[in-house]
Protein backbone atom coordinates (compact mmCIF):
# COMPACT_ATOMS: atom_id res chain seq x y z
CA UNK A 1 0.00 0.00 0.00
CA UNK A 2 2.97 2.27 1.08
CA UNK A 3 4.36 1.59 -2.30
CA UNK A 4 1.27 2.23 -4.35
CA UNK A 5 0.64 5.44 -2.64
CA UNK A 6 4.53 6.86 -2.78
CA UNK A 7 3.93 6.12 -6.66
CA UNK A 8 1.24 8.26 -6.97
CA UNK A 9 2.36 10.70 -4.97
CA UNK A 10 5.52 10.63 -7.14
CA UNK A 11 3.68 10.52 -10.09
CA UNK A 12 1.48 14.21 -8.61
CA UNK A 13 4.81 15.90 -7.51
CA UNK A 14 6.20 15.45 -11.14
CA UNK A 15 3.11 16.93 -12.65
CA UNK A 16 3.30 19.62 -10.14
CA UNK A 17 6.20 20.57 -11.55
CA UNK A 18 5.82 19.55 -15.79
CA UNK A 19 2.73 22.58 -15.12
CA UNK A 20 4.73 24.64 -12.91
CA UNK A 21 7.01 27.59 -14.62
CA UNK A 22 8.99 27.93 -11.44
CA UNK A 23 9.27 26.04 -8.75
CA UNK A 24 8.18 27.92 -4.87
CA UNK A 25 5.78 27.28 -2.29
CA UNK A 26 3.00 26.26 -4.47
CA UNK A 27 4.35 22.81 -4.96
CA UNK A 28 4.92 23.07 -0.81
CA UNK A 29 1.30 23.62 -0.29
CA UNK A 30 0.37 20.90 -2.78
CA UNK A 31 1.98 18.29 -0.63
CA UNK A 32 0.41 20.30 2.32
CA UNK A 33 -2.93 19.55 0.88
CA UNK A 34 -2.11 16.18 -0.32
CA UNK A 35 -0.88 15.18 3.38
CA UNK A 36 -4.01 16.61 4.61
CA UNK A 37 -6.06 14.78 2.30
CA UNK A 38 -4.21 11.47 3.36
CA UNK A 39 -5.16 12.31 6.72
CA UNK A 40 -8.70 12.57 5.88
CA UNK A 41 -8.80 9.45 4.38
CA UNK A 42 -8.03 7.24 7.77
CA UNK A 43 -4.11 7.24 7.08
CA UNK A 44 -2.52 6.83 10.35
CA UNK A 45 -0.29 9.40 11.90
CA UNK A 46 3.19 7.23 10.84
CA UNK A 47 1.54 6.36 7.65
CA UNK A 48 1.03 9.90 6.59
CA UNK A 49 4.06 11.42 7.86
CA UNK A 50 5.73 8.76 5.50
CA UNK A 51 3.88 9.73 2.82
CA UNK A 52 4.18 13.06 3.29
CA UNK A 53 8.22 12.87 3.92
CA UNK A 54 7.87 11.20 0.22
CA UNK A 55 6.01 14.62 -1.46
CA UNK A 56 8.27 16.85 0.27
CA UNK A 57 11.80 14.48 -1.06
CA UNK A 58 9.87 14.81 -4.40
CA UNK A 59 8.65 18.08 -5.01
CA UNK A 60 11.60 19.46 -3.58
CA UNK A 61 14.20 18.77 -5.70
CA UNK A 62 14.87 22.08 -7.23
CA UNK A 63 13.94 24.44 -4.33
CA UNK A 64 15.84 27.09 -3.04
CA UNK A 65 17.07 27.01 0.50
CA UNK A 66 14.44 29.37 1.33
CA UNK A 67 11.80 27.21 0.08
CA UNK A 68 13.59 24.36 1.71
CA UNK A 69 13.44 26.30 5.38
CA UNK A 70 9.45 27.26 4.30
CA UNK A 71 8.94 23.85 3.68
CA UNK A 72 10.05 22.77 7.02
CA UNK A 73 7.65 24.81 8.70
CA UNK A 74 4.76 23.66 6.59
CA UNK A 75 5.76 20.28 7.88
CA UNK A 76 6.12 20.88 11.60
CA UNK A 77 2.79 22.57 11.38
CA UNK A 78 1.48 19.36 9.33
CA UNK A 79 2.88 17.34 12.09
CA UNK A 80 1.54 19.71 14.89
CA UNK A 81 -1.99 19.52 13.02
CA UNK A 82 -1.59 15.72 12.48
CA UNK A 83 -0.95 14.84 16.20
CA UNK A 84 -3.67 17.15 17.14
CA UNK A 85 -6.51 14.36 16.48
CA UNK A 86 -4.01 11.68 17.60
CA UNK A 87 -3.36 13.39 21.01
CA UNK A 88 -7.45 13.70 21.39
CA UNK A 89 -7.65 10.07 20.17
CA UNK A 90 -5.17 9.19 22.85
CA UNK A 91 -6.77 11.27 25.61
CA UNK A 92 -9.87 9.20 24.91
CA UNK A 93 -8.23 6.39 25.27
CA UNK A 94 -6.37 7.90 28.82
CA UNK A 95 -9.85 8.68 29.77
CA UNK A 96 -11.92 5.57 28.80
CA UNK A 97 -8.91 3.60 30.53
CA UNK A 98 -9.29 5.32 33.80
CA UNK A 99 -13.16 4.96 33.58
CA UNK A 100 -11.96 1.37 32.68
CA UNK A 101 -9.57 1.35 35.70
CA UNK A 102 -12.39 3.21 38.18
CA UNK A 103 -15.05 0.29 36.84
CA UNK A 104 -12.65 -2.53 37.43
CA UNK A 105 -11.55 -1.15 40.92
CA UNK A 106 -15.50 -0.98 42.12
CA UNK A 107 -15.92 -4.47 40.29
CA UNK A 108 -13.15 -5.24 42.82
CA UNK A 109 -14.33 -3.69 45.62
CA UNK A 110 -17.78 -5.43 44.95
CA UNK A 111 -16.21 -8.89 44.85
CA UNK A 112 -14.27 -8.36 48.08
CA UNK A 113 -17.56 -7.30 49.10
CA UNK A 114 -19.33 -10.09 48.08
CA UNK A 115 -16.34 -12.37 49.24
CA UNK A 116 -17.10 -10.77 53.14
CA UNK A 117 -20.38 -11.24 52.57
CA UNK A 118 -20.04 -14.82 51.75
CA UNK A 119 -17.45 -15.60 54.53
CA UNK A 120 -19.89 -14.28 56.89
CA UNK A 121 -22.54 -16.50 55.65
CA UNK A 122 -20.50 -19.32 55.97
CA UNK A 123 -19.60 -18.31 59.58
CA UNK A 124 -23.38 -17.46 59.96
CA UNK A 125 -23.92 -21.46 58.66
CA UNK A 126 -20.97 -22.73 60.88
CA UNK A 127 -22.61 -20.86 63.59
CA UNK A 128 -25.87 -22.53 62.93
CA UNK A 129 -24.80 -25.63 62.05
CA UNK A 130 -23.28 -25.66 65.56
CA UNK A 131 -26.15 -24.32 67.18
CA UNK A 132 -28.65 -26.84 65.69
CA UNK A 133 -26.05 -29.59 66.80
CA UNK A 134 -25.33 -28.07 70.66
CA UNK A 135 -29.83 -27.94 70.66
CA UNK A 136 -29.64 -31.80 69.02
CA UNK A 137 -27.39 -32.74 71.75
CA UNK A 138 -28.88 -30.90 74.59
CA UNK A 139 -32.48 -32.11 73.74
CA UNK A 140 -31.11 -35.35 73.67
CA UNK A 141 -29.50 -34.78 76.68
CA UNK A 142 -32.32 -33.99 78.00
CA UNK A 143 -34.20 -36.57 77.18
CA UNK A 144 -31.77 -39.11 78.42
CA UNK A 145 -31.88 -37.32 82.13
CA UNK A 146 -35.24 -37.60 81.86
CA UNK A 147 -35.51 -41.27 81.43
CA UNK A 148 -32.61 -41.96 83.94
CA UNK A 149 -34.60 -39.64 85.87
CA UNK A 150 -37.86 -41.20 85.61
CA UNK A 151 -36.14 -44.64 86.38
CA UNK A 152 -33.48 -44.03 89.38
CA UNK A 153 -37.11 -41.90 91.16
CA UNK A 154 -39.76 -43.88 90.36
CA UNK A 155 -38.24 -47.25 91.53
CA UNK A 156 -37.26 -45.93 95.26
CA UNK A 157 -40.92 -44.47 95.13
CA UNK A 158 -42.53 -47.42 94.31
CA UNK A 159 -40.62 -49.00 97.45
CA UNK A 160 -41.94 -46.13 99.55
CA UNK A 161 -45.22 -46.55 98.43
CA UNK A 162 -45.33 -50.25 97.76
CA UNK A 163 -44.44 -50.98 101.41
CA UNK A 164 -46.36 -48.49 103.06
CA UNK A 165 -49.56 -49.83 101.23
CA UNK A 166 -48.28 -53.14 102.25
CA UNK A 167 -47.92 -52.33 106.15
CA UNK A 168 -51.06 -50.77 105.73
CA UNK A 169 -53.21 -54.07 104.77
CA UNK A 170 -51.38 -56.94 106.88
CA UNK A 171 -50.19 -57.61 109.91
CA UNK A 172 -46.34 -58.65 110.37
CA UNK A 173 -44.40 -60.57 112.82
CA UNK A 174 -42.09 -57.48 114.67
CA UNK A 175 -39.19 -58.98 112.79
CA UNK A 176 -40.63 -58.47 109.30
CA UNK A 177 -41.93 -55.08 110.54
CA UNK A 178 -38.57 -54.13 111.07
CA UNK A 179 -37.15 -55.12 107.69
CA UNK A 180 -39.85 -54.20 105.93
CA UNK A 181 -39.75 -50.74 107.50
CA UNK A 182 -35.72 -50.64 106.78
CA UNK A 183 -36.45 -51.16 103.17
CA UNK A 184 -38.78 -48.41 102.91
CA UNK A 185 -36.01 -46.08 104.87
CA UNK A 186 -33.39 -47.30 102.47
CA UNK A 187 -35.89 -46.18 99.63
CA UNK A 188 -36.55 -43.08 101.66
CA UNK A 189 -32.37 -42.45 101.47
CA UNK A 190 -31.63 -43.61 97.99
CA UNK A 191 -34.52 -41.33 97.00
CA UNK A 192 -32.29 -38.47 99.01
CA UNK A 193 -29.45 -39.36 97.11
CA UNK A 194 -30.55 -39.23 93.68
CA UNK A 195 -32.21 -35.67 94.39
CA UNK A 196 -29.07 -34.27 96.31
CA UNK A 197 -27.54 -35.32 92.93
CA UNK A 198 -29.80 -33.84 91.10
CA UNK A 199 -29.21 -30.37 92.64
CA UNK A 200 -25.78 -30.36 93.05
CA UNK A 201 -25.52 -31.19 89.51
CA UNK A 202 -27.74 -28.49 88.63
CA UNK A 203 -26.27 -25.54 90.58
CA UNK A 204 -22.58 -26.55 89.34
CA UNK A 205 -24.09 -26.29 85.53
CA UNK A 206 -26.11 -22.79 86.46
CA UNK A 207 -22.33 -21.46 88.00
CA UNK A 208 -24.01 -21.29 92.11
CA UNK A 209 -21.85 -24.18 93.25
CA UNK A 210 -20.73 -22.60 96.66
CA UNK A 211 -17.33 -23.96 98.36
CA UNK A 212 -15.79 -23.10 101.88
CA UNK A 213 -12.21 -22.72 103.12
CA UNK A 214 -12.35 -23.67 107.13
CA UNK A 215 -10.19 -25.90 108.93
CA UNK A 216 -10.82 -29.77 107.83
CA UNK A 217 -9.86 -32.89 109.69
CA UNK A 218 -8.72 -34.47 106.83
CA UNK A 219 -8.13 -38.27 109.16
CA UNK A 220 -11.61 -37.98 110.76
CA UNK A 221 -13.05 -37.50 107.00
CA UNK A 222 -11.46 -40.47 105.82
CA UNK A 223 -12.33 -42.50 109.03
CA UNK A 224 -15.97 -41.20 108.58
CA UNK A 225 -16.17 -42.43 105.30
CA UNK A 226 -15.14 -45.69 106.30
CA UNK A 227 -17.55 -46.11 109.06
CA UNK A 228 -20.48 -45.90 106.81
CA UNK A 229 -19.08 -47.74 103.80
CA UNK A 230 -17.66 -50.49 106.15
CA UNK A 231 -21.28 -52.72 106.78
CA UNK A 232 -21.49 -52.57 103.13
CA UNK A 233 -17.54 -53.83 102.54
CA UNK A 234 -18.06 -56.68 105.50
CA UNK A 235 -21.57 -57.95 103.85
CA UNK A 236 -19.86 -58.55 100.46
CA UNK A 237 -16.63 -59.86 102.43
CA UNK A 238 -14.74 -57.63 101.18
CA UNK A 239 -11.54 -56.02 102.85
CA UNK A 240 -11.68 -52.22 103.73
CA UNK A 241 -8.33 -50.13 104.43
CA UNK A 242 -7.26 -46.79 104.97
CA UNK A 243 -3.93 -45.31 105.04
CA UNK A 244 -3.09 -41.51 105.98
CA UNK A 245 0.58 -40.54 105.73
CA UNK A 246 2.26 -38.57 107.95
CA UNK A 247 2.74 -36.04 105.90
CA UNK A 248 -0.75 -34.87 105.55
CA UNK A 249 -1.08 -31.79 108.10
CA UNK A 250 -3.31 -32.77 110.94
CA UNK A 251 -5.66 -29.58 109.78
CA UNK A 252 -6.07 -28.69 106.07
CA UNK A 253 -8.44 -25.33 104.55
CA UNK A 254 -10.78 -26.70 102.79
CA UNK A 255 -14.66 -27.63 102.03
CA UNK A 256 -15.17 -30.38 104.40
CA UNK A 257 -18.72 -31.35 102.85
CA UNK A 258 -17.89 -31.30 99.16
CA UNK A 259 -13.96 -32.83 100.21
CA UNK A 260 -16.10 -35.40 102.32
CA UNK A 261 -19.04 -36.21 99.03
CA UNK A 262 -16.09 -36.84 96.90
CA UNK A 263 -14.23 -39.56 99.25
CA UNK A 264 -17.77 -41.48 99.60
CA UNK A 265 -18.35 -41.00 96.36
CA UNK A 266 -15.41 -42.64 94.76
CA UNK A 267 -15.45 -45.16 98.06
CA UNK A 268 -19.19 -46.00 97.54
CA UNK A 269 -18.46 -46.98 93.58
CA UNK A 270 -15.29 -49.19 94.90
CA UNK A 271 -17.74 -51.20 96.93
CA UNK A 272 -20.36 -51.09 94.84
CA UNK A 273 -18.23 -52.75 91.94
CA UNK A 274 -15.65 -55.07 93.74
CA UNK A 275 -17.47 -58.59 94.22
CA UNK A 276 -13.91 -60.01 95.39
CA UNK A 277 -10.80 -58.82 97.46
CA UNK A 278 -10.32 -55.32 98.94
CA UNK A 279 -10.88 -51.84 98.62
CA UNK A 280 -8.16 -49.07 99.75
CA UNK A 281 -8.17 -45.64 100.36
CA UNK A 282 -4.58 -43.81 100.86
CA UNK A 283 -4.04 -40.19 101.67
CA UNK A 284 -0.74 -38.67 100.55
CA UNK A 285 1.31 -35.66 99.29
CA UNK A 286 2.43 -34.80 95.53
CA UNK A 287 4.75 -31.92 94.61
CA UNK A 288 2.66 -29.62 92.31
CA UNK A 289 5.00 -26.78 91.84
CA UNK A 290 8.69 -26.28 93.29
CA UNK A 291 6.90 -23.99 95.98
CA UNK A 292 3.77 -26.05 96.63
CA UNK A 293 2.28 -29.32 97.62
CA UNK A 294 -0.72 -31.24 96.42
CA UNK A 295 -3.04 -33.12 98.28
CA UNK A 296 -3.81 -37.22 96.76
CA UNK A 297 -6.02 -39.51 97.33
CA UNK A 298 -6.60 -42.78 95.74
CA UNK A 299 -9.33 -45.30 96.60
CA UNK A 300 -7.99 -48.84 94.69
CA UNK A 301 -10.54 -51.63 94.40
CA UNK A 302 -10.27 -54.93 92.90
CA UNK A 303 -13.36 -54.96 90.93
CA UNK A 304 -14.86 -55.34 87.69
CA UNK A 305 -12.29 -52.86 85.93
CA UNK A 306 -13.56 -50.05 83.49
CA UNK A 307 -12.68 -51.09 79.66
CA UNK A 308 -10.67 -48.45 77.25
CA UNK A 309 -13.47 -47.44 75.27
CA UNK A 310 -15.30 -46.55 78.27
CA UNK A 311 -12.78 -44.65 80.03
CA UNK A 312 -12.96 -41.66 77.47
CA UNK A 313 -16.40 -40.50 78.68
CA UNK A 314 -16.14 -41.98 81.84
CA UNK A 315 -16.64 -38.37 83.63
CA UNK A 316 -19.33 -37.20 81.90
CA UNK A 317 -23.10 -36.39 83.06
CA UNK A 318 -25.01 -39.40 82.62
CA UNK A 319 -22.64 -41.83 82.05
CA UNK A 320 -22.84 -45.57 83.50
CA UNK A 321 -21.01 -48.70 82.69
CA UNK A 322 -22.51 -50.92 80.94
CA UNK A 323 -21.61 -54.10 83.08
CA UNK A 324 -22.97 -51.34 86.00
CA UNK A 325 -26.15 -50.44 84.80
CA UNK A 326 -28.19 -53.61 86.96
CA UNK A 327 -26.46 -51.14 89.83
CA UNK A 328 -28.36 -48.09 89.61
CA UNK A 329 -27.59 -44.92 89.66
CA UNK A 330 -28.14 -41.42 88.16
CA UNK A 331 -24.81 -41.54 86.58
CA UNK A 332 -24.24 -37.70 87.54
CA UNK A 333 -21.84 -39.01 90.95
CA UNK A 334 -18.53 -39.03 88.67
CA UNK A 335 -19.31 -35.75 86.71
CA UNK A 336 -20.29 -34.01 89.71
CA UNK A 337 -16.82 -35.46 91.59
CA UNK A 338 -15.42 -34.13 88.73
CA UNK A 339 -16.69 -30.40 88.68
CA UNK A 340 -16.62 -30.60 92.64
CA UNK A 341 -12.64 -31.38 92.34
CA UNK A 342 -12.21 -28.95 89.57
CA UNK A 343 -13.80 -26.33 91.43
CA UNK A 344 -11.36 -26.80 94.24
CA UNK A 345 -8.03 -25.76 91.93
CA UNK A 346 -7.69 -29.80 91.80
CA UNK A 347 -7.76 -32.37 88.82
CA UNK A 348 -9.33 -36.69 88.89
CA UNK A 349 -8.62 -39.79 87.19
CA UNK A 350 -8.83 -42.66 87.13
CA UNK A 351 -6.48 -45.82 85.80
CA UNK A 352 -8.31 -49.09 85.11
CA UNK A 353 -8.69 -52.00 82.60
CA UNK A 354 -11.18 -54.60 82.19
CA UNK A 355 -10.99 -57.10 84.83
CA UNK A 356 -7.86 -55.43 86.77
CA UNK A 357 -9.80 -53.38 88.89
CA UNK A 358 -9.66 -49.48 89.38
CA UNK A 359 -7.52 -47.00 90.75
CA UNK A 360 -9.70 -43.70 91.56
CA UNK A 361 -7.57 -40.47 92.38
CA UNK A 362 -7.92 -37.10 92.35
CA UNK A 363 -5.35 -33.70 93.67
CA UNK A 364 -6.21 -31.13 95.03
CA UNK A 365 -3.78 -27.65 96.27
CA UNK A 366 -2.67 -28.68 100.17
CA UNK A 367 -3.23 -25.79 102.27
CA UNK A 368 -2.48 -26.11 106.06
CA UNK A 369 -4.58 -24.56 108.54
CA UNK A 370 -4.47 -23.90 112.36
CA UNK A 371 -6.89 -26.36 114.35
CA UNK A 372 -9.87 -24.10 115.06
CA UNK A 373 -10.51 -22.56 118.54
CA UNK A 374 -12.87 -25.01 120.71
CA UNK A 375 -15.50 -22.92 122.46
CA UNK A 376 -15.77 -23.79 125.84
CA UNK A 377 -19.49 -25.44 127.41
CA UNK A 378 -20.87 -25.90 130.67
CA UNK A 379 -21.02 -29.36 131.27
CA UNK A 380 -24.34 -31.04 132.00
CA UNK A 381 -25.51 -33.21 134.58
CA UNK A 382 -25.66 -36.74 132.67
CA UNK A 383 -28.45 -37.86 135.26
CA UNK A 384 -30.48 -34.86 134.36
CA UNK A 385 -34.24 -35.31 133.66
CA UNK A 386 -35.28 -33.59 130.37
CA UNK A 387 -36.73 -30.19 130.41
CA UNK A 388 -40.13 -30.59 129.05
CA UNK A 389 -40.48 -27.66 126.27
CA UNK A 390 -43.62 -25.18 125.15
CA UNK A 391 -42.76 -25.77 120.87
CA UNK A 392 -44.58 -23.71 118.26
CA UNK A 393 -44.71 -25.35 115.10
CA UNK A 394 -44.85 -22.86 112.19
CA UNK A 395 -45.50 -25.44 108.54
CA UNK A 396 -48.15 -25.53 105.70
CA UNK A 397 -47.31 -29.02 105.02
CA UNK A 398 -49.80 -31.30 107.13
CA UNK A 399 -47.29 -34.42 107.07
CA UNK A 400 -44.54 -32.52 108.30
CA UNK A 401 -46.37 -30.96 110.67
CA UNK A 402 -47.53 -34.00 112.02
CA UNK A 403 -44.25 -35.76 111.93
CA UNK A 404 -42.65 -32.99 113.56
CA UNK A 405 -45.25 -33.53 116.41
CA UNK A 406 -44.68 -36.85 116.93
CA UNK A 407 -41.10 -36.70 117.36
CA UNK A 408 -41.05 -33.70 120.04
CA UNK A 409 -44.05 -35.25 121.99
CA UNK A 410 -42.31 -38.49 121.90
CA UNK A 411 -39.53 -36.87 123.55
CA UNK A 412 -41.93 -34.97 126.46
CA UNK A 413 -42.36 -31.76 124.37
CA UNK A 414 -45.84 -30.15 124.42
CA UNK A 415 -46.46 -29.29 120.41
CA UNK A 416 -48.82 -26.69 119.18
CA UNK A 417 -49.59 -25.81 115.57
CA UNK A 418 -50.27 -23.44 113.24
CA UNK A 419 -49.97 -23.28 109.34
CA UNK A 420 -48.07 -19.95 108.04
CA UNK A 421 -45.60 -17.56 109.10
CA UNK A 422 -48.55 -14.38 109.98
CA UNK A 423 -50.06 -17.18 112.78
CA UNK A 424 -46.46 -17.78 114.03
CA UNK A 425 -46.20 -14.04 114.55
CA UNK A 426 -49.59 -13.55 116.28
CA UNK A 427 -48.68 -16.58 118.63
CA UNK A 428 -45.88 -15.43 119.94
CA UNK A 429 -47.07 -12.03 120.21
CA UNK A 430 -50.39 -12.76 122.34
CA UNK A 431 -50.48 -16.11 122.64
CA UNK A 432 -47.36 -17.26 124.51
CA UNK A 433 -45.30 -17.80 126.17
CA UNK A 434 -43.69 -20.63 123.84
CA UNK A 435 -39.86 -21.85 124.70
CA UNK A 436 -39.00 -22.76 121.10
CA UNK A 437 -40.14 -21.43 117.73
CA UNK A 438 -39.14 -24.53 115.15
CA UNK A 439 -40.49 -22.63 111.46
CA UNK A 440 -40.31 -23.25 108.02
CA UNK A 441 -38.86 -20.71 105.33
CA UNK A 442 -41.05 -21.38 102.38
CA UNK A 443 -44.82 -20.58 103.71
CA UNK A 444 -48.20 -18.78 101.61
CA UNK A 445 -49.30 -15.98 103.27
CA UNK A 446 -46.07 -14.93 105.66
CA UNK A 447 -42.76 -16.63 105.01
CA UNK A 448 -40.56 -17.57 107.93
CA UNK A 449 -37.86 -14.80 107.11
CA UNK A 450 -40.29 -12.09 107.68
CA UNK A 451 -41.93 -14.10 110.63
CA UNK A 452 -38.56 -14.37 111.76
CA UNK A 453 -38.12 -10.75 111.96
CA UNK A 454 -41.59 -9.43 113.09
CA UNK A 455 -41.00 -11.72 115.90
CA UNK A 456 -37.57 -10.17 117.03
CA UNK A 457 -38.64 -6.42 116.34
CA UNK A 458 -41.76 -7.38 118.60
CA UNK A 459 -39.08 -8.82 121.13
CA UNK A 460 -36.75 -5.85 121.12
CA UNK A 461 -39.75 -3.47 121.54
CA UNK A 462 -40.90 -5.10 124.56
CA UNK A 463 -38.87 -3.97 127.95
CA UNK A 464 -37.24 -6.86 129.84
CA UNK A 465 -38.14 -9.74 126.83
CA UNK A 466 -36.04 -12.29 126.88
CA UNK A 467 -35.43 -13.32 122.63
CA UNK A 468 -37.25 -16.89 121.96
CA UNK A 469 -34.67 -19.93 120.39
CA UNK A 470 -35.67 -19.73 116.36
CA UNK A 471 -35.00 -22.82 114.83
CA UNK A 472 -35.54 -22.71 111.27
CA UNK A 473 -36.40 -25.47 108.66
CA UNK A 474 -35.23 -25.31 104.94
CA UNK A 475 -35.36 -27.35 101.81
CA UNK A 476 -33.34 -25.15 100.35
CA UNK A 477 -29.74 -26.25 101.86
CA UNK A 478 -27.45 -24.06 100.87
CA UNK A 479 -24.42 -21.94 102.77
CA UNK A 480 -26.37 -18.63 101.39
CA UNK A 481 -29.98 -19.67 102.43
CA UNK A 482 -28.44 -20.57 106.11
CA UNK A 483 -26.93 -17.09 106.81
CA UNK A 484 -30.09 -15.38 105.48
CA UNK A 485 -31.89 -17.39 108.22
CA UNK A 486 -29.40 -16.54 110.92
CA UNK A 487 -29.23 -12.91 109.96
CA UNK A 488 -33.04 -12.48 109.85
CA UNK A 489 -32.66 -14.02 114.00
CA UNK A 490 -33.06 -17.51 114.01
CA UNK A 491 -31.18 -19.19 116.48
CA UNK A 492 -30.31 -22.46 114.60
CA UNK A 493 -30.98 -23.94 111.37
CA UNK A 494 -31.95 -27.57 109.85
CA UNK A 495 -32.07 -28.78 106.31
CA UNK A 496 -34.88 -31.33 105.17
CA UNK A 497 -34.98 -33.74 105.20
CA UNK A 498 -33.50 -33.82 108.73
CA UNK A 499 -32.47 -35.92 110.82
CA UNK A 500 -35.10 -36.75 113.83
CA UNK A 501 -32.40 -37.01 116.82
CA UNK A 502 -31.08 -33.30 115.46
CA UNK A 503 -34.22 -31.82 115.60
CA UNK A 504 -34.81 -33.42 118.89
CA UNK A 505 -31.75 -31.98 120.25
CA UNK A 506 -31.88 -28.79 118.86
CA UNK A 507 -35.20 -28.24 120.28
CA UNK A 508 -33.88 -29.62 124.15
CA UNK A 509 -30.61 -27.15 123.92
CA UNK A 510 -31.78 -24.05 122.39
CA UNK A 511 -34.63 -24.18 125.20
């Protein structure tokens, strides 16, 4: 094409110049034109030039230096005229590239956009995902503590009820009174035991779980534990040993109820599974740190042994062996030992294998403690009669109220009764004078706490009154619910259910 057009353009400049009579700047502003023209006709900018360049070198020939110089103007301004479109061309392109450039960045932006926004519903998902399987596993959960729940209660109750309906319609021989009536109290106590669980498990998962630091007896823990596990060792024939070493301190700070629920726990499981040979419970000292010692006890039985696969969830609520299950049990006693431990800086395990037997142990931080201050009593006269007592008995439960009757008038207490904490108040207002107040907490109408209180403003308002013993009566048995009782006035305090010789006491010394 370059060739073609140089040719013509060859061919013009020599006509130029056959019809020209001299040669000057009309040949110059031919080429001008012609250059122009090429332009016009979609000739690039290099392509023109060239061509140009080519009319100039041809019509040129015979110029003058003058015309020369002119004709190198003519050009620059060519040039100058032919960039012109080039440099708008190429600022349209500058332009449309940063549009380009601004498009691609917000295309960017919304893809990193989107890409959050996606992340996020993934996490979202995970997040649900995880939710629907924490709901899965807590409504199963659930369920499962329901059915243990509904088995481990409803077979002490039917003992409860099934021998009381049984005493009710035949008469027994005294000895199968007696058993039968053991049975039913062994019901009564398992029944206990499964909702002490209960609670304790449920105020360690709501974060309430209460401990004390106070002086402990660590050797009369362990020798209490014994006691009351040792008619169960001896029926089974089964040996039962403890070991303290010397250097436990004779007085440790710790919880001595939750310390003490731990011991009989793992002790009552030894004896429970161990058919043949002995149980053993040793008290020692670890080194936990280069500055401090830990507290360990093991209790080592020669039972039934705990297989691999069963170890791994061994702590967990509602867990049971399955060669245990014909047993009983909530299977809440490890899990709570567990968070019980835990709570007190201290960690558990356990080392077993099937048919080897069990060791149980757990550690917990050794703190030594001075032996507490003993207060010192009068001493009574052993040969003295019992003080007969004026009780008021503030309950809205009828069975209690009639139990708690029987039980003071069987011990040469005169009982009266009344049903809420407002008929407490008026009673010992107008109708005394009583020598004991025993009183529930959780009454309709009045509850003891405010009872409690009406009764000692009425005391302190009266000149030369003499404040009455309060004993009060709580289900709820709890460190926090026995100091509210004390600082409303009462004088002592008794969890249900209670023993029958502690209220009986209670009621003789606080009169």
């Amino acid at each position: 094409m370059e060739s073609l057009q140089q040719e013509r353009l060859e061919q013009y400049a020599k006509a130029l110049r056959a019809h020209l009579t001299a040669p000057g700047e009309l040949e110059l502003n031919y080429a001008y034109e012609f250059g122009r023209v090429a332009m016009s006709h979609g000739l690039g900018v290099l392509d023109t030039a060239i061509l140009y360049h080519t009319a100039l070198k041809a019509a040129t020939k015979s110029f003058s230096r003058a015309a020369i110089e002119r004709s190198i103007d003519m050009a620059s301004e060519f040039l100058a005229e032919s960039l012109s479109p080039f440099e708008m061309q190429l600022r349209g392109y500058q332009e449309s590239n940063a549009r380009l450039t601004a498009a691609n960045e917000a295309l960017q932006a919304a893809n990193d956009q989107l890409a959050r926004q996606a992340m996020e519903l993934a996490a979202n998902a995970a997040q649900l995902a995880l939710a629907r399987t924490t709901a899965e596993a807590a409504s199963e959960s659930k369920s499962q503590f329901l059915a243990v729940m509904s088995h481990e209660l409803r077979t002490p109750l039917t003992a409860l009820i099934g021998f009381s309906e049984l005493l009710l319609q035949e008469n027994f021989t005294p000895d199968e009174l007696r058993r039968y009536l053991n049975l039913q109290y062994n019901a009564g106590r398992t029944l206990l035991a499964l909702v002490n669980d209960i609670l304790d498990f449920s105020k360690i998962e709501a974060g309430r779980l209460e401990l004390e630091s106070v002086p402990v007896d660590l050797r009369a823990i362990v020798r209490d534990c014994e006691a009351l596990m040792r008619p169960a060792a001896t029926a089974k024939g089964l040996a039962l040993r403890t070991h303290v070493d010397v250097s436990v301190p004779d007085w440790l700070a710790s919880d001595p109820v939750r310390l003490r629920q731990v011991i009989l726990n793992l002790l009552t499981n030894a004896v429970k599974f161990t058919d043949v040979g002995a149980v053993e419970v040793a008290v020692g000292t670890v080194r936990a740190t280069d500055d401090s010692k830990a507290l360990r006890i093991t209790i080592a039985d020669s039972g039934i042994g705990i297989s691999a696969e069963e170890l791994g969830h061994l702590f967990q609520a509602f867990s049971q062996l399955s060669s245990g299950r014909h047993t009983g049990g909530t299977g809440l006693g490890l899990a709570i030992c567990r968070r019980l431990v835990e709570a007190m800086g201290g960690i558990i395990g356990v080392d077993s294998a099937k048919g080897r037997g069990s060791i149980f142990w757990f550690e917990v931080p050794l703190v030594p403690a001075e032996a507490p201050t003993a207060t010192p009593t009068a001493p009574r006269a052993a040969a003295a009669a019992p003080t007969r007592r004026r009780v008021l008995v503030a309950d809205d439960d009828i069975v209690l109220q009639s139990l708690i009757e029987a039980i003071l008038e069987k011990a040469g207490h005169t009982v009266q009764i009344v049903d809420n904490g407002e008929e407490a108040v008026r009673a010992m207002t107008t109708a005394g004078p009583y020598d004991v107040l025993v009183i529930d907490i959780q009454m309709p109408v009045m509850d003891g706490i405010e009872a409690i209180r009406r009764i000692r403003a009425a005391e302190a308002a009266a000149p030369g009154a003499s404040p009455v013993p309060i004993i009060a009566l709580t289900a709820t048995a709890t460190v926090g619910e026995r100091e509210r009782c004390l600082a409303a006035g009462a004088s002592g305090f008794l969890a249900k259910p209670f023993d029958l010789e502690l209220l009986v006491q209670a009621v003789s010394a606080e009169a």
